[in-house]
C-alpha atoms as a PDB file:
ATOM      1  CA  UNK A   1       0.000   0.000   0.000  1.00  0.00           C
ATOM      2  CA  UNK A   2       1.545   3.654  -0.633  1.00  0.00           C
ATOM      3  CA  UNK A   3       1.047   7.115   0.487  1.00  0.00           C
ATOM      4  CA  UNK A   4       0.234   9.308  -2.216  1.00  0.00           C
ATOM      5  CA  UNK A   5      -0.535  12.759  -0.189  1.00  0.00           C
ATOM      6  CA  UNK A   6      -3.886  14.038  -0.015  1.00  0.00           C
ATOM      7  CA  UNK A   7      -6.161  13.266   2.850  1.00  0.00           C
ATOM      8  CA  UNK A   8      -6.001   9.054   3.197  1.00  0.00           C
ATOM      9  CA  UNK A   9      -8.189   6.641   2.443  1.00  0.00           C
ATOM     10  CA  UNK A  10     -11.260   9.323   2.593  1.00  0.00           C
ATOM     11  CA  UNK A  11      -9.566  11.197  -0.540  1.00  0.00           C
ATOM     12  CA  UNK A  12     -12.101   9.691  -2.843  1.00  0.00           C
ATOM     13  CA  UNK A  13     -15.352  10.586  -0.900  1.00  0.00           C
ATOM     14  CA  UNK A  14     -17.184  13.358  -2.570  1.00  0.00           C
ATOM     15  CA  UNK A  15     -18.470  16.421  -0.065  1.00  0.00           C
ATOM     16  CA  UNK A  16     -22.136  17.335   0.134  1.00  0.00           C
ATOM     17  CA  UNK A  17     -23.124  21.274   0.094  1.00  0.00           C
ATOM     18  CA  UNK A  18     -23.403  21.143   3.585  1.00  0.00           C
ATOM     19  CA  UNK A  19     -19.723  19.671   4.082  1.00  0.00           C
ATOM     20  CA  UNK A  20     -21.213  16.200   5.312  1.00  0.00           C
ATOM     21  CA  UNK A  21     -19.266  13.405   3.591  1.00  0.00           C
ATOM     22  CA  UNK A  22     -21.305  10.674   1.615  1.00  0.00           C
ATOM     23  CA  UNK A  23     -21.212   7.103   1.902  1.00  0.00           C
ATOM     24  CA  UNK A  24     -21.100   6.132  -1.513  1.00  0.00           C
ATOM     25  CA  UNK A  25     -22.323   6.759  -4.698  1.00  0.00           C
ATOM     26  CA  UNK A  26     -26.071   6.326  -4.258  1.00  0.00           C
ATOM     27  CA  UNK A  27     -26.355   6.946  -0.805  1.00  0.00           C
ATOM     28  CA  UNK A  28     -27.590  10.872   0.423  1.00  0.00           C
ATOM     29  CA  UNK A  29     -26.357  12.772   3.127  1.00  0.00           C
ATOM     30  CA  UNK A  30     -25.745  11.262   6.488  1.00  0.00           C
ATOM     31  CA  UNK A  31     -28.522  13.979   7.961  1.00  0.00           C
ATOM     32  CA  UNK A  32     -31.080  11.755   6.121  1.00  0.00           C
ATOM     33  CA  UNK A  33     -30.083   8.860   7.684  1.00  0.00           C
ATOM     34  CA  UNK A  34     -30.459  10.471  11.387  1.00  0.00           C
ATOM     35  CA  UNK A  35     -34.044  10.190  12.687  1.00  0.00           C
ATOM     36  CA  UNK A  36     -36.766  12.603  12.353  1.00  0.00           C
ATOM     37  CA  UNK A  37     -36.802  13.992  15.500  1.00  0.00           C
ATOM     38  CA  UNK A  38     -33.009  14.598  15.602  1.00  0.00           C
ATOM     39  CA  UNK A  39     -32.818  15.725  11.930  1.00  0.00           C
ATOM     40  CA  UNK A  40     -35.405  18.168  12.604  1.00  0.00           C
ATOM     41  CA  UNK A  41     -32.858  20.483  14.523  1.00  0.00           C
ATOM     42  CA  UNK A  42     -30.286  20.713  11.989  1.00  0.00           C
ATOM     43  CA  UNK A  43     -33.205  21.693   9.420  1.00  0.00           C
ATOM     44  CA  UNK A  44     -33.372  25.736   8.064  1.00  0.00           C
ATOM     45  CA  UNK A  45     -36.506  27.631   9.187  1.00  0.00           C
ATOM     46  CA  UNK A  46     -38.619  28.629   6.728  1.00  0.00           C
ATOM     47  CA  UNK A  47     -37.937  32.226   5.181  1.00  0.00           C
ATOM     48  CA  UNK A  48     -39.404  34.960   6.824  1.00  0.00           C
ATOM     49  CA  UNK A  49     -42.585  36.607   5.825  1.00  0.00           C
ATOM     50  CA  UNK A  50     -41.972  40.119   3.876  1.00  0.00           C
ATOM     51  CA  UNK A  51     -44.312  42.586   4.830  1.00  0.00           C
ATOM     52  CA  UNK A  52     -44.482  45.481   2.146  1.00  0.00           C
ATOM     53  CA  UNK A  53     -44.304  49.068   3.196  1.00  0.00           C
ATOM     54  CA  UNK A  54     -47.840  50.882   3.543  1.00  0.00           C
ATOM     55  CA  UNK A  55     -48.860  52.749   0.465  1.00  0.00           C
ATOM     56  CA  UNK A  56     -51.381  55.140   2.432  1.00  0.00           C
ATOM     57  CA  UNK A  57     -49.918  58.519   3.792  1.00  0.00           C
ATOM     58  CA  UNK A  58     -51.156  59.831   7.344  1.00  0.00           C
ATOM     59  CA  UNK A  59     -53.216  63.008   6.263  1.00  0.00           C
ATOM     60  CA  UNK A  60     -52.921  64.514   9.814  1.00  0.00           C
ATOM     61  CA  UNK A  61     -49.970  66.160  11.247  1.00  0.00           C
ATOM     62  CA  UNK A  62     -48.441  64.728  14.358  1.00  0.00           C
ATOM     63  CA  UNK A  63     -49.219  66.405  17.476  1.00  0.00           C
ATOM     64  CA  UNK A  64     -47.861  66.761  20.522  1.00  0.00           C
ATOM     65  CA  UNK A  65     -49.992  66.908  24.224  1.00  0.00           C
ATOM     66  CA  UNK A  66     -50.008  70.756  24.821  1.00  0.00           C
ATOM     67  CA  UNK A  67     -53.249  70.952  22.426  1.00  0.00           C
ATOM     68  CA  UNK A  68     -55.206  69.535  25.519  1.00  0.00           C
ATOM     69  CA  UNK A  69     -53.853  71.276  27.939  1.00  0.00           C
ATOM     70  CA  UNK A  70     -56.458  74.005  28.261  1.00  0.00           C
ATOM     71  CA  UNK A  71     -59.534  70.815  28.629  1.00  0.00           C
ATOM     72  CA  UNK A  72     -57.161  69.890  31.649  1.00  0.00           C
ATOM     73  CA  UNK A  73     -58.741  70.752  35.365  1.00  0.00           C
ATOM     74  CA  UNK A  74     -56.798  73.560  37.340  1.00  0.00           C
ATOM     75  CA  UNK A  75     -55.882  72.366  40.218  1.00  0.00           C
ATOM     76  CA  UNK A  76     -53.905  74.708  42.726  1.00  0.00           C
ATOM     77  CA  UNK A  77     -51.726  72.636  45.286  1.00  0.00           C
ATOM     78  CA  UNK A  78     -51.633  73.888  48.142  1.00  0.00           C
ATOM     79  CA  UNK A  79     -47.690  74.092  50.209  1.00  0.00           C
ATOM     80  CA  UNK A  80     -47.542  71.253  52.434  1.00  0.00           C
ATOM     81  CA  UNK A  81     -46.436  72.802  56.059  1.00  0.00           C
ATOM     82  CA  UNK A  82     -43.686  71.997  57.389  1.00  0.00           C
ATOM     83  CA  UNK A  83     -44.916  71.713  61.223  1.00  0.00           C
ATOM     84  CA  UNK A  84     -43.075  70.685  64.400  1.00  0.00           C
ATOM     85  CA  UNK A  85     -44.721  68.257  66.776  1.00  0.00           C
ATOM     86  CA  UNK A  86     -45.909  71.353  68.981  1.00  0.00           C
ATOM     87  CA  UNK A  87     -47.093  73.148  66.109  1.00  0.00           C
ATOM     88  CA  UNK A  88     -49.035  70.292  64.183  1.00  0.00           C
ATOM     89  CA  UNK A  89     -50.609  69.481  67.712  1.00  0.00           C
ATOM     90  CA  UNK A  90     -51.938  73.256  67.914  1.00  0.00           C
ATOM     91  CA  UNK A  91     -53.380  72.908  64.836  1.00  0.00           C
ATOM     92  CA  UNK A  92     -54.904  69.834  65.001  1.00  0.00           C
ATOM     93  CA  UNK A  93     -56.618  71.330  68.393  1.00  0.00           C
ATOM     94  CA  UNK A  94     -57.514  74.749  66.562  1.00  0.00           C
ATOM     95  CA  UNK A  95     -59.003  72.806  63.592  1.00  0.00           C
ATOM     96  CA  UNK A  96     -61.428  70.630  66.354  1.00  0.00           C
ATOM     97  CA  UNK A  97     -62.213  73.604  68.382  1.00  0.00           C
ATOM     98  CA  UNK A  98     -63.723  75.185  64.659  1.00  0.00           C
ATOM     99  CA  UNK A  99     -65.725  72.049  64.199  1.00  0.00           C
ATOM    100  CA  UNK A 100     -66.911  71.851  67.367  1.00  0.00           C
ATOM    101  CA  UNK A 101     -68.197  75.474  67.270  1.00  0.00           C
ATOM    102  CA  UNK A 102     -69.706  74.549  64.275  1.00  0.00           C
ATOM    103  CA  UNK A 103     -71.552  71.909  65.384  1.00  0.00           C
ATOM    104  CA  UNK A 104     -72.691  73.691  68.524  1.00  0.00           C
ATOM    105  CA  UNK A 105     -74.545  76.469  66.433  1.00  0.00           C
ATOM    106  CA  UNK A 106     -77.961  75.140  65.691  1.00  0.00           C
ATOM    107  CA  UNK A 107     -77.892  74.538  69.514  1.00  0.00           C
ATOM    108  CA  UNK A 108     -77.154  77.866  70.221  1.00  0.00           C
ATOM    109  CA  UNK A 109     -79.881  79.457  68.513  1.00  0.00           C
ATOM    110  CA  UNK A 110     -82.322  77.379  69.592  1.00  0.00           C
ATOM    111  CA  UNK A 111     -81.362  78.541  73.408  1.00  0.00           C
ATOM    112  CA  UNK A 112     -81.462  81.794  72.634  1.00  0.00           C
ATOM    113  CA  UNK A 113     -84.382  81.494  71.318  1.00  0.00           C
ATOM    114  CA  UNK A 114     -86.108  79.757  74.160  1.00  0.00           C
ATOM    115  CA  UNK A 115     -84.150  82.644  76.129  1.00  0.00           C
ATOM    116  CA  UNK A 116     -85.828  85.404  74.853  1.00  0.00           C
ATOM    117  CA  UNK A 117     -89.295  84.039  75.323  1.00  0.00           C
ATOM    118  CA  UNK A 118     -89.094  82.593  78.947  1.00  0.00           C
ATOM    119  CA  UNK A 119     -89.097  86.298  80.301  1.00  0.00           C
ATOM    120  CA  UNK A 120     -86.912  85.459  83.526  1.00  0.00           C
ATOM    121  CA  UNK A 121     -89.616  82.381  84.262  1.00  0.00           C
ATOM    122  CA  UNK A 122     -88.697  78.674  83.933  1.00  0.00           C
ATOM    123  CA  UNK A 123     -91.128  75.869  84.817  1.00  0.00           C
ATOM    124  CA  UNK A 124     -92.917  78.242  87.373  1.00  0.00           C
ATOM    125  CA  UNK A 125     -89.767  79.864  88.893  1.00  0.00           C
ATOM    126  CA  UNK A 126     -88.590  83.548  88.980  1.00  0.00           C
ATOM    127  CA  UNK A 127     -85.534  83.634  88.030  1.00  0.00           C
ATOM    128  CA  UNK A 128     -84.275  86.684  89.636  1.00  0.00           C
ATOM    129  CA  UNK A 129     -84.878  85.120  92.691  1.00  0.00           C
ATOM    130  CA  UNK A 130     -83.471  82.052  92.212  1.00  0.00           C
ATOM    131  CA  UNK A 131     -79.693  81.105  93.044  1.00  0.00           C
ATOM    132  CA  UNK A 132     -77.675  78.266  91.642  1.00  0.00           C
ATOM    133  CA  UNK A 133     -75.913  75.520  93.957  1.00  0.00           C
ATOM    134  CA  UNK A 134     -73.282  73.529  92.350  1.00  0.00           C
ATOM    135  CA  UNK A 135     -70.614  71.190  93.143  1.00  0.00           C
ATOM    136  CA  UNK A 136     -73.006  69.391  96.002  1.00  0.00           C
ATOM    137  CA  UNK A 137     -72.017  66.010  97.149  1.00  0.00           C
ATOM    138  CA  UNK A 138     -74.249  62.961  96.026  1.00  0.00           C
ATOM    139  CA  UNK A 139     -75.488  62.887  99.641  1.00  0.00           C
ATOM    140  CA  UNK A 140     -77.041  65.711  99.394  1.00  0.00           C
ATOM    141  CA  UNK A 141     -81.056  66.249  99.762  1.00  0.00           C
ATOM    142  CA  UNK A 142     -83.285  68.520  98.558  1.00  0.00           C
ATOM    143  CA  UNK A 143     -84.624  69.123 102.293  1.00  0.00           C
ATOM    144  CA  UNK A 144     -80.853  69.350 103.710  1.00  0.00           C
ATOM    145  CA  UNK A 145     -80.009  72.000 101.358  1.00  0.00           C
ATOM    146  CA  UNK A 146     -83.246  73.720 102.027  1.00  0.00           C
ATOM    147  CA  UNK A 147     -82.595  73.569 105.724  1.00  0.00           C
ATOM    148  CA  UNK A 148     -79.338  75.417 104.802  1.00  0.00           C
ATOM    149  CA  UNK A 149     -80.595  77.804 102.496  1.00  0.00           C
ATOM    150  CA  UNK A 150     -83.640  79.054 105.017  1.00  0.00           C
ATOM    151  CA  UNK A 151     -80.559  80.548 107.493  1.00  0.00           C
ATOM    152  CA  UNK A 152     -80.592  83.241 104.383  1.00  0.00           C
ATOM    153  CA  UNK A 153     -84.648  84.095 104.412  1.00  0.00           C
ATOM    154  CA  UNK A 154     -87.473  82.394 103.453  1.00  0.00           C
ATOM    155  CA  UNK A 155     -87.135  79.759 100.777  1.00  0.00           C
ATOM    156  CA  UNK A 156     -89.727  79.289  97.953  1.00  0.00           C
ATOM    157  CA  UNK A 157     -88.498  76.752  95.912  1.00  0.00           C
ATOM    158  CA  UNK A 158     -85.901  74.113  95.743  1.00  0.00           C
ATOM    159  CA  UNK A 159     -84.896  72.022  92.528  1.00  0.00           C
ATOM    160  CA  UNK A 160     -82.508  69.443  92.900  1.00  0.00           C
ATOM    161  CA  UNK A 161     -81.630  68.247  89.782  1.00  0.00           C
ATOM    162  CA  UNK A 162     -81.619  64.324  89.145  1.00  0.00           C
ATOM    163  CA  UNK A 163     -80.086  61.829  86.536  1.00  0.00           C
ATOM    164  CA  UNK A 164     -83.050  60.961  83.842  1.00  0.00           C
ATOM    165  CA  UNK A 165     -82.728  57.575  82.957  1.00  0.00           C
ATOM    166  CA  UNK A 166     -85.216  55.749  81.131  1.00  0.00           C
ATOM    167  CA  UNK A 167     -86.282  52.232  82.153  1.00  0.00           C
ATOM    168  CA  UNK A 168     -87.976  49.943  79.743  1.00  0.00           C
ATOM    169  CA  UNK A 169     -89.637  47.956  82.047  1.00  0.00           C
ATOM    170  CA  UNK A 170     -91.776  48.706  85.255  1.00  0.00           C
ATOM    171  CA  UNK A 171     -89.223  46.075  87.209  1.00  0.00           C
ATOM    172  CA  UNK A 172     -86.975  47.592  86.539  1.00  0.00           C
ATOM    173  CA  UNK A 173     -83.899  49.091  88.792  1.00  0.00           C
ATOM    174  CA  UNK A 174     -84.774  53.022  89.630  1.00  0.00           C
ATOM    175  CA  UNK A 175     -81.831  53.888  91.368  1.00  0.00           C
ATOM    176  CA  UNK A 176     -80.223  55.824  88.529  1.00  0.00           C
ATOM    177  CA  UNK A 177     -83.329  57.601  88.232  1.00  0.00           C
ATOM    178  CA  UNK A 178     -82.835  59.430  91.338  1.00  0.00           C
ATOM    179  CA  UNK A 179     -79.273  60.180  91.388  1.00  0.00           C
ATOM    180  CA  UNK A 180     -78.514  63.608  91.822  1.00  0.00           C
ATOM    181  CA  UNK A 181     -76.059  65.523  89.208  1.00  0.00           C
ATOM    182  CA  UNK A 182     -74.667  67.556  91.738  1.00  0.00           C
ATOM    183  CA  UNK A 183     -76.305  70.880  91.313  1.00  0.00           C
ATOM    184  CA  UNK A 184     -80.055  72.712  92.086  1.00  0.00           C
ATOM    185  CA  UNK A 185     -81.923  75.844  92.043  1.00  0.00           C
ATOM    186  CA  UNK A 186     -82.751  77.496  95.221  1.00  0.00           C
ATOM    187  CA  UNK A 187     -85.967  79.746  94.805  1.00  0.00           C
ATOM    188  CA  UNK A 188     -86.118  82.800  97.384  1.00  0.00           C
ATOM    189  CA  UNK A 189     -89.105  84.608  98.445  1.00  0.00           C
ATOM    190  CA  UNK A 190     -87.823  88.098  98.391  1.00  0.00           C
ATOM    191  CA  UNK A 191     -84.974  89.514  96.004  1.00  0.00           C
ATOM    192  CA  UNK A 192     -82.861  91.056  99.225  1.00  0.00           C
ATOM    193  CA  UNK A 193     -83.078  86.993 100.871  1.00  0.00           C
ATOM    194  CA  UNK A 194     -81.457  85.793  97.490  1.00  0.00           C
ATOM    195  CA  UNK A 195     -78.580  88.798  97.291  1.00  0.00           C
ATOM    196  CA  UNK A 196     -77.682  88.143 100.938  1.00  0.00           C
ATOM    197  CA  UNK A 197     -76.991  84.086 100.211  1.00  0.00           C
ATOM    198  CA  UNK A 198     -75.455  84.814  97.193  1.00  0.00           C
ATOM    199  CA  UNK A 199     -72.658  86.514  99.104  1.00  0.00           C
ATOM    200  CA  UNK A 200     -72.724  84.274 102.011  1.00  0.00           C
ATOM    201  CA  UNK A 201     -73.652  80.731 101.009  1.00  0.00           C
ATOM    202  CA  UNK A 202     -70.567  80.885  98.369  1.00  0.00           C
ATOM    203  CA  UNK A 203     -67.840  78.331  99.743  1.00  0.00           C
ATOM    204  CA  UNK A 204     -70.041  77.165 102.567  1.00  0.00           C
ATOM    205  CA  UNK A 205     -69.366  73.146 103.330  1.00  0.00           C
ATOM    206  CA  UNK A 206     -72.216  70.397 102.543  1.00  0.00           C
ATOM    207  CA  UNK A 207     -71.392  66.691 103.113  1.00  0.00           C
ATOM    208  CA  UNK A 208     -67.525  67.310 102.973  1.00  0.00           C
ATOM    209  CA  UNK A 209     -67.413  69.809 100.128  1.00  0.00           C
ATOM    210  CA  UNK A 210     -67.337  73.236  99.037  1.00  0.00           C
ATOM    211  CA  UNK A 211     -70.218  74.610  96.910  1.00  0.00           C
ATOM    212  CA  UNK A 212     -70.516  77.298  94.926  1.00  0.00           C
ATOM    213  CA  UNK A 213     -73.291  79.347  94.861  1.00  0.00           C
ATOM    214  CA  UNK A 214     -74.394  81.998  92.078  1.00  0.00           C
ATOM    215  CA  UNK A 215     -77.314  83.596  90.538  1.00  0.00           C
ATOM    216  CA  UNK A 216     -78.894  82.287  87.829  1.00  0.00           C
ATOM    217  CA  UNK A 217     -77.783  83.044  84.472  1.00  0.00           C
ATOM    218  CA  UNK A 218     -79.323  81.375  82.083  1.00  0.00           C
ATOM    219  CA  UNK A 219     -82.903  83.100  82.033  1.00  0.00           C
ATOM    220  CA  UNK A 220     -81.616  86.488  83.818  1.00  0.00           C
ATOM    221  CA  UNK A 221     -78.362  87.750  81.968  1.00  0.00           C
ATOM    222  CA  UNK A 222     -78.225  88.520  78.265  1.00  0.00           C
ATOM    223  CA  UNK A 223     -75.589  86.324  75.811  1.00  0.00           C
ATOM    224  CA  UNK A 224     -75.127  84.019  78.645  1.00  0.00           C
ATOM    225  CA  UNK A 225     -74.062  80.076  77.520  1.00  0.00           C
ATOM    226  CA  UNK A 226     -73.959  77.134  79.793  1.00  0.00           C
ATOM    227  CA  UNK A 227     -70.985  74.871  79.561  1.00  0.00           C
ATOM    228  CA  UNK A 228     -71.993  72.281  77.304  1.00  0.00           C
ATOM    229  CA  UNK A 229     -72.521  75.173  74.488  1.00  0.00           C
ATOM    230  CA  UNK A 230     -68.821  76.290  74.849  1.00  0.00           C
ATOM    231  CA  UNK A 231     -69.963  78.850  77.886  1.00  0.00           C
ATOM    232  CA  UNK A 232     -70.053  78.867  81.455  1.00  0.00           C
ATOM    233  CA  UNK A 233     -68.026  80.031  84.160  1.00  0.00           C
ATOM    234  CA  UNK A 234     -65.421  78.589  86.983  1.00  0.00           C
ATOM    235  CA  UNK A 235     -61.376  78.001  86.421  1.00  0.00           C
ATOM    236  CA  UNK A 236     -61.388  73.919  87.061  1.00  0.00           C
ATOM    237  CA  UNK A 237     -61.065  73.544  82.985  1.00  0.00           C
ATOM    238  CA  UNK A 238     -59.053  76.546  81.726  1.00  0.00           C
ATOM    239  CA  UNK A 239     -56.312  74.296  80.175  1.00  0.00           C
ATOM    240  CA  UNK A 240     -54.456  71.910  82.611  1.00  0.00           C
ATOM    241  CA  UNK A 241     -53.026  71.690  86.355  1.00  0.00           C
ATOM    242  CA  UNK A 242     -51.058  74.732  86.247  1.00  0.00           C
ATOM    243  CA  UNK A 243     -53.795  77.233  84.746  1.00  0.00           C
ATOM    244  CA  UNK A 244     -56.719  75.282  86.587  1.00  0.00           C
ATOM    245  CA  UNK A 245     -58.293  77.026  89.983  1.00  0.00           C
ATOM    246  CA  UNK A 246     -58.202  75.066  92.578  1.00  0.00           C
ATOM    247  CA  UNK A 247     -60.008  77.432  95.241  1.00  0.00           C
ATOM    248  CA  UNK A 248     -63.881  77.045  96.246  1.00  0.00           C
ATOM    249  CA  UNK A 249     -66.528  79.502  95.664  1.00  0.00           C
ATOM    250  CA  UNK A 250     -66.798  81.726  92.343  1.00  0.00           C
ATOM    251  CA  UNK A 251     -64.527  82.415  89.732  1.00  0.00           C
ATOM    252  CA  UNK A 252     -64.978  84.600  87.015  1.00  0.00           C
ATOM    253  CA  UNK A 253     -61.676  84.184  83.939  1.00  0.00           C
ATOM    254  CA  UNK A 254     -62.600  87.284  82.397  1.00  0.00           C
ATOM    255  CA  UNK A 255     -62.234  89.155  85.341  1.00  0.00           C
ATOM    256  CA  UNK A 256     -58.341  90.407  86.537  1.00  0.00           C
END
């Protein structure tokens, strides 16, 4: 056997287009010999599809977004605060106090409404005779403050006002129903009797505590507001332990 250069004893073999050799003269490329699942892979896709350009010309301009900014809504932002913890809690407070006040108002008018017409009268009272008791203990009766009101002249009227619960049955427990709520109305006979305990009786000790004793405002002075409409008098609830009074008897805030 001799060597006569070239590539050996695969020098005759032919070379298929896709560089696979063949295994003789009839037999195709060794890709068609490989199953169809395998031979699959090593298969071209097909050619892609080739879309044509469009023909048709866009008649309208392009346009941009500041054509609709005139149908936009106007909105003005308004500057976020920069608040401390002090400040943000002040106006949290103020903004509670406004809507408080504004709740309160259709109350308000309806008392002074029912202010103007009582004429100084309520439920059979005269008003300008008639002194107010607060801060009395629980203990206290209607015939124990009248027994301390009479040392001031003779005594018309008293009203010791009571907790008004409502019981749905006629079993049921009443002792709520007579509580007292820790104030009353003392009605005098003569005006001089009621100015002479409303000097004296202010301060004076029932049961343990100190009441306090004025005349009554809501019938008798103009303006006037009790407490639960944002009014009223006294110095236990100006603001907190250092601004609260702690004295008995009257107190007026707007007076020095």
């Amino acid at each position: 056997m001799s060597y006569s250069g070239g590539s050996g004893h695969n020098s005759h073999r032919k070379s298929t287009p896709r560089g696979q050799m063949t295994r003789g003269a009839n037999s195709g490329p060794a890709i068609m010999m490989m199953p169809p699942h395998i031979r699959a892979t090593f298969m071209p896709n097909p050619p892609l599809h080739q879309v044509l350009p469009p023909n048709k010309h866009r008649t309208n301009p392009w346009t941009g977004m500041f054509a609709f900014v005139k149908e936009f809504e106007s909105v003005t932002q308004k500057k976020k605060k920069n608040l401390t913890p002090i400040q943000a809690k002040e106006e949290g407070t103020k903004k509670q106090n406004e809507e408080h006040k504004s709740f309160l108002e259709p109350f308000i008018v309806e008392y002074r409404k029912e202010q103007r017409e009582s004429s100084g009268e309520f439920e059979g009272m005269n008003c300008y005779n008639t002194l107010y008791v607060g801060r009395l203990a629980y203990e206290v009766t209607e015939r124990k403050l009248l027994r301390e009101m009479e040392l001031y002249g003779p005594v018309k009227d008293v009203k010791l006002i009571k907790e008004q619960t409502a019981t749905t049955t006629e079993t049921a427990d009443t002792t709520n129903a007579s509580k007292s709520r820790g104030y009353a109305f003392v009605e005098f006979e003569r005006e001089e009797d009621m100015k002479r305990a409303y000097r004296a009786a202010d301060g004076l000790r029932l049961e343990g505590r100190e009441v306090v004793v004025d005349v009554e405002r809501g019938h008798t002075v103009p303006n006037w507001l009790p407490r639960r409409l944002g009014g009223g008098l006294g110095g236990t609830r100006l603001g907190g332990k250092e601004k609260n009074i702690k004295f008995p008897g009257r107190y007026d805030p707007n007076k020095p």
